[in-house]
Protein backbone atom coordinates (compact mmCIF):
# COMPACT_ATOMS: atom_id res chain seq x y z
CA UNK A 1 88.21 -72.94 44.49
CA UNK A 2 85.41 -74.82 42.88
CA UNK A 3 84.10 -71.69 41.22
CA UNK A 4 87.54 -70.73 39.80
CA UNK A 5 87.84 -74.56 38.20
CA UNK A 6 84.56 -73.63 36.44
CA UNK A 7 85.30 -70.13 35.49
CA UNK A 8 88.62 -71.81 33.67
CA UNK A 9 86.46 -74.61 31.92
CA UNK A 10 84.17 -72.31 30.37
CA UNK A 11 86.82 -70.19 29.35
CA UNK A 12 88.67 -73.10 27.55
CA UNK A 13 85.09 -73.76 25.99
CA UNK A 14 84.94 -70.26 24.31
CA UNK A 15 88.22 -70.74 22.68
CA UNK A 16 87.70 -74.49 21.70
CA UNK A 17 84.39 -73.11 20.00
CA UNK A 18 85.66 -70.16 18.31
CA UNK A 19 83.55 -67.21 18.65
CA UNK A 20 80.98 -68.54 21.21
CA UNK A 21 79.93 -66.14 24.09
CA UNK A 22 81.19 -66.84 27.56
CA UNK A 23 78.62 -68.89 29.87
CA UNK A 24 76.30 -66.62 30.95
CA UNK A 25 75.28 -67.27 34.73
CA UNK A 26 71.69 -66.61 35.84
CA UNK A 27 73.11 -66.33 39.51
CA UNK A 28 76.73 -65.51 41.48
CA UNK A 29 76.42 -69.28 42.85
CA UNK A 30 74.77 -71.06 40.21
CA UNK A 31 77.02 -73.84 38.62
CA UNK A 32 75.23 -74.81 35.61
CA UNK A 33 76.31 -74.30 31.90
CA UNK A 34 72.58 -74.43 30.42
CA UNK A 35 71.71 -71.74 33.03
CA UNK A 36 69.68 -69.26 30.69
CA UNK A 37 70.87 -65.67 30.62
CA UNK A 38 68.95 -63.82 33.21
CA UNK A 39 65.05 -64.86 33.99
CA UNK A 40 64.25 -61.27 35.25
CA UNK A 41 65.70 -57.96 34.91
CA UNK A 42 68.95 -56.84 36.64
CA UNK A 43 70.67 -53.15 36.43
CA UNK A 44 74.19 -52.77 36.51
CA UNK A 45 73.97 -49.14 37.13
CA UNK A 46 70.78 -48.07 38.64
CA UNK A 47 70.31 -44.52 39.51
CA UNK A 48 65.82 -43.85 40.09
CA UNK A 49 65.97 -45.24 43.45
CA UNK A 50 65.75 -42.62 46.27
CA UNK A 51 69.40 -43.90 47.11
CA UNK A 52 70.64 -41.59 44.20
CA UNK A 53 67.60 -39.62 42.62
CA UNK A 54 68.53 -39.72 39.48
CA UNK A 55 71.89 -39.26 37.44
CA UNK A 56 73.67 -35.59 37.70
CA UNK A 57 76.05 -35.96 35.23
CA UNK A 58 78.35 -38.30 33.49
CA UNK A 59 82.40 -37.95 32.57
CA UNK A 60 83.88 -40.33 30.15
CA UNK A 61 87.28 -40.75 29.34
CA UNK A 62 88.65 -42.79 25.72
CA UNK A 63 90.46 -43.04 23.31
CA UNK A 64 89.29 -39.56 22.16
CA UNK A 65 89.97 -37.37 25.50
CA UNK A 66 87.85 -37.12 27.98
CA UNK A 67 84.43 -35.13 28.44
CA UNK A 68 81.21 -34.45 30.87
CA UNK A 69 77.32 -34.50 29.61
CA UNK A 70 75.50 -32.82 32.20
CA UNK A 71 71.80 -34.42 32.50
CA UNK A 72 69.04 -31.86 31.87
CA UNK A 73 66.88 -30.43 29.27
CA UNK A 74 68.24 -31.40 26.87
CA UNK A 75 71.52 -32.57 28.06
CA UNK A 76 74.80 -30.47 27.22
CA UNK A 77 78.22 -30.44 27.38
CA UNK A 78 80.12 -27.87 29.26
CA UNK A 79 82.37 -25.67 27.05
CA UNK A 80 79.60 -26.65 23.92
CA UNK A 81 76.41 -25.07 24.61
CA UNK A 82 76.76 -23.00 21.49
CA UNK A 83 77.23 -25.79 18.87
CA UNK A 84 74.43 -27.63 17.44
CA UNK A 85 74.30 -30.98 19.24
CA UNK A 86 72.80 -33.56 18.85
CA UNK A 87 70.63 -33.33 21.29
CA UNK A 88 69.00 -37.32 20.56
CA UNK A 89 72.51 -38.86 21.45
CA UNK A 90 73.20 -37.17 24.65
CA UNK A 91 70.03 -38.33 25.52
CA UNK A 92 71.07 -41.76 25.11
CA UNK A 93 74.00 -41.38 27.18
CA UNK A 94 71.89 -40.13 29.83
CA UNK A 95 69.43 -42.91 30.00
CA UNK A 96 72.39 -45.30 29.76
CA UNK A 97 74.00 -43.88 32.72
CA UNK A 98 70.82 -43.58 34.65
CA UNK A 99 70.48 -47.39 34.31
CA UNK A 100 72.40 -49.59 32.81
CA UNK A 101 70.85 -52.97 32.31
CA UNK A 102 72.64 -56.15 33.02
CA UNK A 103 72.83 -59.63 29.98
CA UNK A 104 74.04 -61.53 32.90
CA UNK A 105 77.17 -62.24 34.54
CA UNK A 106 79.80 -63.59 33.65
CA UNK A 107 82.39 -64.30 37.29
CA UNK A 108 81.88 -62.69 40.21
CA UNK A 109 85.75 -64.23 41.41
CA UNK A 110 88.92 -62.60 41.52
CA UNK A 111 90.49 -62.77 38.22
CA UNK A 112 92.60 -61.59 35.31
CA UNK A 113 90.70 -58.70 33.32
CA UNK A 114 92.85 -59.04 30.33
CA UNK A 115 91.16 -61.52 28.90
CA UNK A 116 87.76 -59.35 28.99
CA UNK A 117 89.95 -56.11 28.04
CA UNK A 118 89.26 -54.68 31.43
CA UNK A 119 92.72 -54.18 32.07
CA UNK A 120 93.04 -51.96 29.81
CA UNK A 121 89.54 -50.61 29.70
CA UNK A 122 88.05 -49.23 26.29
CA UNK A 123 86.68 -46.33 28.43
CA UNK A 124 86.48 -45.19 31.79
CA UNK A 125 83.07 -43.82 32.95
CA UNK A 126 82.39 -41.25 36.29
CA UNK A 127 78.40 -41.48 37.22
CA UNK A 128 77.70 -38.97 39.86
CA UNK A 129 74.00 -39.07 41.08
CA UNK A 130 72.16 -36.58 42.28
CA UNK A 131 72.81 -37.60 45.96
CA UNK A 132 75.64 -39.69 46.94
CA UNK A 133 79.00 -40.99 45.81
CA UNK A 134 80.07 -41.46 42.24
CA UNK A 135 80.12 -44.87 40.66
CA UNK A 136 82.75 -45.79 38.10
CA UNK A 137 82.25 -48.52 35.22
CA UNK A 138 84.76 -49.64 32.96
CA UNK A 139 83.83 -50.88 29.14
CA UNK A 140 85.77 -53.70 27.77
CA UNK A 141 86.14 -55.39 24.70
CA UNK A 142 82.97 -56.73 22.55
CA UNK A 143 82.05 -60.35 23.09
CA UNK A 144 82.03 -62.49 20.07
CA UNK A 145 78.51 -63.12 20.13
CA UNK A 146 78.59 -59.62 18.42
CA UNK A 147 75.67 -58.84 20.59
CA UNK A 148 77.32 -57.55 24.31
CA UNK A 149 80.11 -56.30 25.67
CA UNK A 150 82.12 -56.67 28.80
CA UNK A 151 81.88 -54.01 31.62
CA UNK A 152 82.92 -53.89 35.44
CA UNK A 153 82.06 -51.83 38.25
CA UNK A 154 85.13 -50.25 40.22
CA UNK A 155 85.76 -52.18 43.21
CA UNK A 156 83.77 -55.12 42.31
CA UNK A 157 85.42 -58.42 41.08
CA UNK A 158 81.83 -58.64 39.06
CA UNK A 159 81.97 -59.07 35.11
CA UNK A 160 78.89 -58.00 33.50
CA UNK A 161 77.14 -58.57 29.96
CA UNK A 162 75.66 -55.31 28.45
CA UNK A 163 74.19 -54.42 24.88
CA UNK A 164 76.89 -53.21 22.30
CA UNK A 165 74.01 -50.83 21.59
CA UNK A 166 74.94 -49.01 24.71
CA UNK A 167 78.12 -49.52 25.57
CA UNK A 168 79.53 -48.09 22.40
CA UNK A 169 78.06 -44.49 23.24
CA UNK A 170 80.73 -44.53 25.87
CA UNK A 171 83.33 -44.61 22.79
CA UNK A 172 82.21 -41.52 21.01
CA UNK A 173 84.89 -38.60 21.09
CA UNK A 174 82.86 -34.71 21.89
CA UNK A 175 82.95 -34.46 18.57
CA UNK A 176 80.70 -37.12 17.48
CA UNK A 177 77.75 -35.07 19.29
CA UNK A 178 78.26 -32.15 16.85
CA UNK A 179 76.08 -32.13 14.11
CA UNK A 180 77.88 -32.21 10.62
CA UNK A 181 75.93 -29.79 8.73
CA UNK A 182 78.23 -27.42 7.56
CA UNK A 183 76.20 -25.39 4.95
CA UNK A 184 72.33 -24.24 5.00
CA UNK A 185 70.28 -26.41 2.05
CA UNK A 186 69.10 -24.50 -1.26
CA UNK A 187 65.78 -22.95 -1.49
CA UNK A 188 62.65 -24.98 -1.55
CA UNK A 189 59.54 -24.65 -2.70
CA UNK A 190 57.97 -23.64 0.63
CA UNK A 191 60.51 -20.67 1.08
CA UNK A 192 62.93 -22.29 3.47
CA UNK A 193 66.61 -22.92 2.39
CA UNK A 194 69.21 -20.43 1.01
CA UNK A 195 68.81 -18.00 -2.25
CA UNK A 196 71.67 -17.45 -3.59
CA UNK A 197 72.51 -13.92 -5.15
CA UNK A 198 76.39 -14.63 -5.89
CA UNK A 199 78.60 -17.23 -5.50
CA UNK A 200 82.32 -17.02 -5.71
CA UNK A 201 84.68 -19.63 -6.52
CA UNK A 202 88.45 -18.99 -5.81
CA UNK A 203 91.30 -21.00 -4.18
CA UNK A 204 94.79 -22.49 -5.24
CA UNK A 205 93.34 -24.63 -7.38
CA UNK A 206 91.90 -21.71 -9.92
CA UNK A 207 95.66 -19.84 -10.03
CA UNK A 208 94.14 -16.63 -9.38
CA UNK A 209 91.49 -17.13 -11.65
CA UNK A 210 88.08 -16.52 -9.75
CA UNK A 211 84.41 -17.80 -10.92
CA UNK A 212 82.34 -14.81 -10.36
CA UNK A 213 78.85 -16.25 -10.45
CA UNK A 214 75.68 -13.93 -10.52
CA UNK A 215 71.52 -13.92 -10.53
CA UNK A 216 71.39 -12.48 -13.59
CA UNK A 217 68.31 -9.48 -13.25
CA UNK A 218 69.40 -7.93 -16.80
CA UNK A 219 68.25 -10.67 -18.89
CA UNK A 220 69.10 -8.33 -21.75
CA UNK A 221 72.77 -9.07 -21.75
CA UNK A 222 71.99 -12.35 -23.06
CA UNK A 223 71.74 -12.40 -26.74
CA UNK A 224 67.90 -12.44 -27.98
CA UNK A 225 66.89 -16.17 -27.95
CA UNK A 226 69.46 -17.33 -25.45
CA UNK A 227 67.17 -15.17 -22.44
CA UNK A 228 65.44 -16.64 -19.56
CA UNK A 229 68.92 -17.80 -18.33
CA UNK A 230 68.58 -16.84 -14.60
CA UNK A 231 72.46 -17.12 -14.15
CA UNK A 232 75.01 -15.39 -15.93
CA UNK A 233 79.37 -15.85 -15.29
CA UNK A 234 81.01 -12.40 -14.96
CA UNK A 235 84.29 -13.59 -14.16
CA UNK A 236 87.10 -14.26 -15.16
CA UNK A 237 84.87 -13.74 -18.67
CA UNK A 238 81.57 -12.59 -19.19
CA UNK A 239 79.56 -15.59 -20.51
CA UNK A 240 76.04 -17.70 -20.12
CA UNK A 241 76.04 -19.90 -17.26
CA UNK A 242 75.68 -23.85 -18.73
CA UNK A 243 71.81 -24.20 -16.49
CA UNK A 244 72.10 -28.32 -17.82
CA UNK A 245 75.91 -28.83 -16.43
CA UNK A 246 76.70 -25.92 -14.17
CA UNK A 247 73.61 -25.91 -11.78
CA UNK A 248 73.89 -29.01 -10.39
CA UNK A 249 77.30 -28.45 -9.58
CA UNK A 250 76.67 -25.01 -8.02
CA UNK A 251 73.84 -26.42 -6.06
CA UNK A 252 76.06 -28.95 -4.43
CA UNK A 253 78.07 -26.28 -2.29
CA UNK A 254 74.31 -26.25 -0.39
CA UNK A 255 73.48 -28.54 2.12
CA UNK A 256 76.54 -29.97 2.78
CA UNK A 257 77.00 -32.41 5.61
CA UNK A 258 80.18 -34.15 6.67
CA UNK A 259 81.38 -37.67 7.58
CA UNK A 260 82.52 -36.24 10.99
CA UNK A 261 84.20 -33.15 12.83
CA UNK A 262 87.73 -33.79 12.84
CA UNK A 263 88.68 -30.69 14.83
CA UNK A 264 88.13 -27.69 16.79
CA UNK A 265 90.19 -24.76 15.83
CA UNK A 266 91.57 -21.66 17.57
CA UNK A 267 94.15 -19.83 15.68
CA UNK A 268 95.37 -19.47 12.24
CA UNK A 269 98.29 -21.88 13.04
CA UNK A 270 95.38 -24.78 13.72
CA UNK A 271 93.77 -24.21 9.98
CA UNK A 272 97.74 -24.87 8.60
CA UNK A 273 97.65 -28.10 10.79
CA UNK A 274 94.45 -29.41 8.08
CA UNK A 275 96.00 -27.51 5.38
CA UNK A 276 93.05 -24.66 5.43
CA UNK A 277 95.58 -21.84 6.00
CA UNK A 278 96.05 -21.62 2.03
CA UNK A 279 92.63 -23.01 1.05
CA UNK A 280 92.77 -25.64 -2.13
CA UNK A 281 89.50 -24.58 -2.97
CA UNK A 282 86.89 -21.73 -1.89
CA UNK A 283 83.40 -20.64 -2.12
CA UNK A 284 81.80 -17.51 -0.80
CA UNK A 285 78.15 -17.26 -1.42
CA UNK A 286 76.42 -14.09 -0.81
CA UNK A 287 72.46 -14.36 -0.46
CA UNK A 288 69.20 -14.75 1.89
CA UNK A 289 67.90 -17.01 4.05
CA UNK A 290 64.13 -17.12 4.16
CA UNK A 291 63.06 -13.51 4.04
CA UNK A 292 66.65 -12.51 5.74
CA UNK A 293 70.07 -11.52 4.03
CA UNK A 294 72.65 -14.06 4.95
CA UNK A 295 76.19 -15.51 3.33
CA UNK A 296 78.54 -18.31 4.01
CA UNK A 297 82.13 -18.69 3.05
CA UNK A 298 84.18 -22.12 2.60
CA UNK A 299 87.66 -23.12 2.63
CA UNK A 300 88.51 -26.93 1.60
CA UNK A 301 92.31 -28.37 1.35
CA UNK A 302 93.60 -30.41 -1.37
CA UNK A 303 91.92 -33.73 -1.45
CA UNK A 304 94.63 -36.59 0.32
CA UNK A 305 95.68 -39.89 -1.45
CA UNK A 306 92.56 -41.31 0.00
CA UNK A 307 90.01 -38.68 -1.33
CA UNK A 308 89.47 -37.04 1.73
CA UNK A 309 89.27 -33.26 2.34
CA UNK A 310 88.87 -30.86 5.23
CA UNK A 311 86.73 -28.39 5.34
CA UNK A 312 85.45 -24.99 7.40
CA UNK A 313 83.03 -22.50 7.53
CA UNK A 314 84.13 -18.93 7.99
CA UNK A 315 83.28 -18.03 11.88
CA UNK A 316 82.73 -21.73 12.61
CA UNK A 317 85.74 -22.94 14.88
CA UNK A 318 85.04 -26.81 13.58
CA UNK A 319 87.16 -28.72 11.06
CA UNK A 320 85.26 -31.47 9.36
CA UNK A 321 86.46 -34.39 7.14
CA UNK A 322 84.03 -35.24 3.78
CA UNK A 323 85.06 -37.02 1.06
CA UNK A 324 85.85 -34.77 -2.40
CA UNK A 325 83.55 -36.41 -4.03
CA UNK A 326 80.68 -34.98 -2.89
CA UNK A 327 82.09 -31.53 -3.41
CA UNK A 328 81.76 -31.20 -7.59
CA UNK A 329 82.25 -27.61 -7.03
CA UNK A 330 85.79 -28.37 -5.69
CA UNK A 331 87.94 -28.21 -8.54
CA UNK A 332 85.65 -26.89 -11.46
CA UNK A 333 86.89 -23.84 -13.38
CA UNK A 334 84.50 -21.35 -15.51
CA UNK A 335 85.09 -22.87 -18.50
CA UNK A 336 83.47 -26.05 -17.40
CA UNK A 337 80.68 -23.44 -16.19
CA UNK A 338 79.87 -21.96 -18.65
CA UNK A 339 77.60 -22.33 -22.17
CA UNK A 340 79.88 -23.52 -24.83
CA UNK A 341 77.05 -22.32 -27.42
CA UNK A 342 78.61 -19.23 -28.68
CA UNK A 343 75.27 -17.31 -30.24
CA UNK A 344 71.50 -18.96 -30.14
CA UNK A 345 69.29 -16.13 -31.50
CA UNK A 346 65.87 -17.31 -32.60
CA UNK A 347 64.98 -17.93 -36.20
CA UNK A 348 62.45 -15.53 -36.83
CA UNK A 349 64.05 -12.60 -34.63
CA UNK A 350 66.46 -12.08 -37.37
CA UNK A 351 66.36 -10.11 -40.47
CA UNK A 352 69.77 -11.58 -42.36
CA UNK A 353 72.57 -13.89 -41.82
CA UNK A 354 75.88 -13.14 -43.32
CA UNK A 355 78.65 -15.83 -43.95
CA UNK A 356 81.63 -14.27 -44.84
CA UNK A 357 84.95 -16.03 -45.83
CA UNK A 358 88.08 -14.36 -47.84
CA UNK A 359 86.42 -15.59 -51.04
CA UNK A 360 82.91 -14.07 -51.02
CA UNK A 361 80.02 -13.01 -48.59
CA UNK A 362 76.63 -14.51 -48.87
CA UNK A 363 74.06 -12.84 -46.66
CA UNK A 364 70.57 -14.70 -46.13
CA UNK A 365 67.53 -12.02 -45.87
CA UNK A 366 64.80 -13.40 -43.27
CA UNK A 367 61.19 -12.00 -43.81
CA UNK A 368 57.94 -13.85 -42.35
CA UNK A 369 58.45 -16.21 -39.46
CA UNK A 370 57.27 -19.48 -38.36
CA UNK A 371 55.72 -21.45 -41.50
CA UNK A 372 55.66 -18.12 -43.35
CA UNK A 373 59.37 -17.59 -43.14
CA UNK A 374 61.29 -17.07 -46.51
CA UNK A 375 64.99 -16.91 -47.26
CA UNK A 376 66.63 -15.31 -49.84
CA UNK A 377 70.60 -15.09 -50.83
CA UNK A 378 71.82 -13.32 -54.35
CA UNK A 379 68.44 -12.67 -55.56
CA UNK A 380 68.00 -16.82 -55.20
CA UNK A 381 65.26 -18.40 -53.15
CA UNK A 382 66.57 -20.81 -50.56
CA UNK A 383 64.53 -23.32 -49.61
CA UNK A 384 63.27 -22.62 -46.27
CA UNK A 385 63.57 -26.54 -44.65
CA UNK A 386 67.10 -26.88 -46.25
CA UNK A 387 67.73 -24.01 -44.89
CA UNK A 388 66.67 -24.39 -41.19
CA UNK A 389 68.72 -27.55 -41.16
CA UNK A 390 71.94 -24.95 -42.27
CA UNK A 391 71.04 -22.66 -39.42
CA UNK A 392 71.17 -25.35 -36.90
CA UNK A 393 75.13 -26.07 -37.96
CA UNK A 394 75.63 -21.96 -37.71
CA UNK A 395 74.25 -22.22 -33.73
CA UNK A 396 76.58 -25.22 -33.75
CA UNK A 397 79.07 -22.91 -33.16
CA UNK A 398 80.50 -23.36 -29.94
CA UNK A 399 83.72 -23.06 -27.72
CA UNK A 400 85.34 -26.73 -27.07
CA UNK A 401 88.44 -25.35 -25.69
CA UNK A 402 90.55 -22.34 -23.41
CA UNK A 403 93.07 -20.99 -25.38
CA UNK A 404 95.79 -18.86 -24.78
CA UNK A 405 96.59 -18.12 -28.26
CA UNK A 406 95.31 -14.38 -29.58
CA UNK A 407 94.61 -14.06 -33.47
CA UNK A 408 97.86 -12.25 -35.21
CA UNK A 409 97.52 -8.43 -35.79
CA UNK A 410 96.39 -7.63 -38.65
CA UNK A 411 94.76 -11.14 -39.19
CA UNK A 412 91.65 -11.58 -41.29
CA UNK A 413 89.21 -14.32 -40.35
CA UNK A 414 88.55 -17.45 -42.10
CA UNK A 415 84.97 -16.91 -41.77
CA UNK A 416 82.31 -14.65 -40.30
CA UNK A 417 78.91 -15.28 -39.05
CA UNK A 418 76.87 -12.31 -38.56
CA UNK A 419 73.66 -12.30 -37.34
CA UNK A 420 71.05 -9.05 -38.00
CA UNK A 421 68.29 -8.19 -35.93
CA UNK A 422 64.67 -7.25 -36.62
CA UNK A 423 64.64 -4.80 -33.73
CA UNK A 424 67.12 -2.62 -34.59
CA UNK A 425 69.38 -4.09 -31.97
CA UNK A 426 72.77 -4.12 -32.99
CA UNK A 427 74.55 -7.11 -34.64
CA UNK A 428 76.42 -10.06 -33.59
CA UNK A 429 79.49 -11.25 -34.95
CA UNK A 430 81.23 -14.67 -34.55
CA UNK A 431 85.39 -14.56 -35.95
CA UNK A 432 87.09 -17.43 -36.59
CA UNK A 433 91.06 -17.38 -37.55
CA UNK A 434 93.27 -19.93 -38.49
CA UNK A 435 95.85 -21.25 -36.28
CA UNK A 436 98.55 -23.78 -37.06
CA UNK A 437 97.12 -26.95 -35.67
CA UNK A 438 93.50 -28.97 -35.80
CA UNK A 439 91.73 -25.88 -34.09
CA UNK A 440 90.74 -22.43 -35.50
CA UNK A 441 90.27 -19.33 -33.06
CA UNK A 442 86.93 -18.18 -32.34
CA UNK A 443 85.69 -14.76 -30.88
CA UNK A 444 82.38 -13.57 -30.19
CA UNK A 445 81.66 -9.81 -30.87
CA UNK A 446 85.33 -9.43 -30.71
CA UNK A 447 86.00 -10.53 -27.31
CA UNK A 448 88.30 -13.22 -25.68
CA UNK A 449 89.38 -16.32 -28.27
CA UNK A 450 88.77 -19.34 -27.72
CA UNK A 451 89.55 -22.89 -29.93
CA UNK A 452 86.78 -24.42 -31.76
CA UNK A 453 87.35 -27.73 -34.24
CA UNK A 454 88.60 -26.38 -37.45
CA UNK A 455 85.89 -29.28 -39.22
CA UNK A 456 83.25 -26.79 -37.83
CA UNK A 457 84.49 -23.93 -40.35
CA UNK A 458 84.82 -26.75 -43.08
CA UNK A 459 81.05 -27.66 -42.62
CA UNK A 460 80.00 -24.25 -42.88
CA UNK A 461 81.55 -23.40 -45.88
CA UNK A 462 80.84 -26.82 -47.57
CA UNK A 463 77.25 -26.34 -46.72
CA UNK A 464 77.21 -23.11 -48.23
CA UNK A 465 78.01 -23.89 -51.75
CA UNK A 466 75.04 -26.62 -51.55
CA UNK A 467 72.92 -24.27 -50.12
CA UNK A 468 73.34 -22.13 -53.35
CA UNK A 469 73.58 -25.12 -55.54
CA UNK A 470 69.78 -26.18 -54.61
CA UNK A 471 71.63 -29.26 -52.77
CA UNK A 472 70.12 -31.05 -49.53
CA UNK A 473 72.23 -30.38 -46.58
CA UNK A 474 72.86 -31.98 -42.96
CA UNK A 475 73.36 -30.71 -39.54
CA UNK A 476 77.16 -30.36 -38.01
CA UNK A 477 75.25 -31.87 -34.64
């Protein structure tokens, strides 16, 4: 009776002192409050002696289900041998299991367990040695000390102290062992990592619209002073990849690692439980892994009120949860990745520049190049600085908007920029047609319009009359 008056007092202490940590008792019968924790070590679970030879395996049951880690090397877990593990936390389990070391006690009486949350344990764990019975511990709440945690061996009335550190491995779900990388990293330096040959960028999100992405090997699709661009878009247009705003954002669908596994799938009616069935957002990427060919595909649902997504890979039976901001790719469409520059051809690759507008043409003849280079425009000689600075607003010219307008038949453009080459190749044109509102149509080489600022054909035109007037002009930019 004595020893249950004391348990009571020092349980009336901990509440009084909000948030201290239960008396810990250096021995079953010692009666003293100042009694230090423990003076030497003592195992609650202790499995080296030649009573049990070591720990077999280990089944724990929370909150999350309930699983076995077999002890070996490296440990597994039955049913997961295939999955990449992680191989460093099972380990941990193992040792924990193998020996559990004691903070002290706390009553070795008869008594309620709620107060400890051993009546309702946090989890339930099955040691089985390699010889002899199992041993089951229970895991109870943390103390307030914020250092231990309660546990209790089945039938024993003993309460134990243990680290946090290692009682909280017990509350890990199987998934929490898998490792979250879900896609290889890019390339490196030392020829590890993923090459990429084509990436494709589909979903709900892009109404039907695919981004075709490609290496681009024929660098001479790319107008003359606009090559070296290793990546060109060939769908839904055919257009210069944007290297400054679209690479990082394609290089982001590499190494990818999520916050956790949510799930493990096994039919097609699992993927419409995460909304995966009918993707939000897609990627297929077609390319080689070291010196192999390889390819992953991704399907991502529609980011929740809380910014969350799901994800899978395509043959991976795992679900995992990342938040959509680490996935840029997600929601981008072509037009964000691609070059906005319409035309960039290089000074001194050009024999003549044409402006044309419903009024007059004025074309620029180009001979020399670099400090040599001389202009001249109806039999006038243009001053070739004043000039330079005017042929920086014509490569101004650039899409700032998808349209879905289309020029009228019949039309005629506002103005014409057309650029001759010294190498015989053949010219490029840039259209531009009025519309009723702030924007004009644009179309390069005749293909697919889209809006640029109507000010941009107002600067070009203004600029041309002080060109010809002698006059100093300034850059649209």
């Amino acid at each position: 009776m004595a020893k249950k008056i004391i348990f009571i007092a020092v349980m009336l202490l901990l509440l009084a002192s909000l948030g201290l940590v239960l008396t810990v008792l250096n021995r079953p019968d010692s009666k003293s409050a100042a009694d230090p924790v423990q003076s030497e070590q003592e195992y609650i679970i202790d499995l080296q002696g030649d009573e049990y030879q070591g720990l077999a395996s280990v089944t724990i049951k929370n909150s999350t289900g309930e699983y076995t880690v077999i002890s070996g090397s490296p440990p597994s877990i039955p049913g997961y041998e295939d999955y990449p593990i992680d191989t460093y936390a099972l380990y941990r389990i193992v040792n924990t299991s193998a020996g559990l070391l004691s903070r002290g006690l706390v009553t070795d009486e008869e008594t309620s367990l709620a107060p400890f949350g051993l009546d309702v344990p946090r989890a339930e764990i099955r040691v089985k040695p390699v010889r002899g019975d199992e041993l089951v511990l229970y895991i109870g709440n943390p103390v307030p000390d914020g250092i231990n945690a309660y546990v209790k061996k089945e039938n024993s009335p003993a309460v134990y102290l243990a680290g946090q550190g290692e009682t909280e491995t017990y509350l890990k779900g199987i998934f929490d062992f898998i490792d979250t990388e879900i896609s290889p990293p890019a390339a490196d330096d030392g020829g590890g990592g993923f090459t990429f040959d084509r990436i494709i960028l589909g979903g709900a999100v892009r109404q039907g619209e695919e981004v075709n992405i490609f290496v681009n090997e024929n660098d001479e699709s790319n107008p003359p002073g606009m090559r070296g661009n290793p990546i060109r878009i060939s769908g839904p247009v055919d257009a210069r990849f944007n290297m400054d705003r679209g690479y990082p954002i394609i290089q982001s669908i590499f190494g990818l690692r999520a916050s956790r596994v949510a799930a493990k799938i096994d039919s097609n009616s699992d993927l419409a439980k995460w909304r995966l069935d009918k993707p939000w957002s897609t990627a297929s990427v077609s390319g080689t892994v070291g010196q192999g060919l390889g390819g992953f595909a991704l399907r991502v649902s529609k980011p929740d009120a809380a910014g969350k997504v799901y994800i899978q890979r395509e043959g991976v039976d795992l679900v995992y949860e990342m938040e959509a901001s680490q996935l840029p790719w997600l929601e981008t469409s072509w037009f964000n990745l691609m070059d906005r520059l319409i035309i960039f051809p290089f000074i001194d690759l050009l024999s003549s520049v044409e402006v044309r507008s419903p009024a007059r043409t004025v074309s620029f003849s180009l001979s020399g190049e670099g400090d040599d280079l001389k202009i001249k425009a109806l039999n006038i000689d243009i001053d070739t600085a004043n000039f330079r600075v005017y042929y920086q607003t014509l490569l101004s010219a650039a899409y700032d908007e998808v349209s879905a307008e289309k020029p009228a038949p019949g039309a005629k453009p506002v103005l014409e920029i057309i650029y001759h080459y010294r190498d015989g190749k053949a010219a490029d044109t840039v259209s531009f047609y009025s519309t009723a509102s702030r924007w004009v149509l644009t179309s390069f080489n005749g293909g697919r319009p889209f809006y640029t600022f109507a000010a941009y054909v107002d600067k070009v035109l203004g600029d041309l009359d002080q060109i010809l007037a002698g006059k100093r002009v300034q850059s649209y930019l």
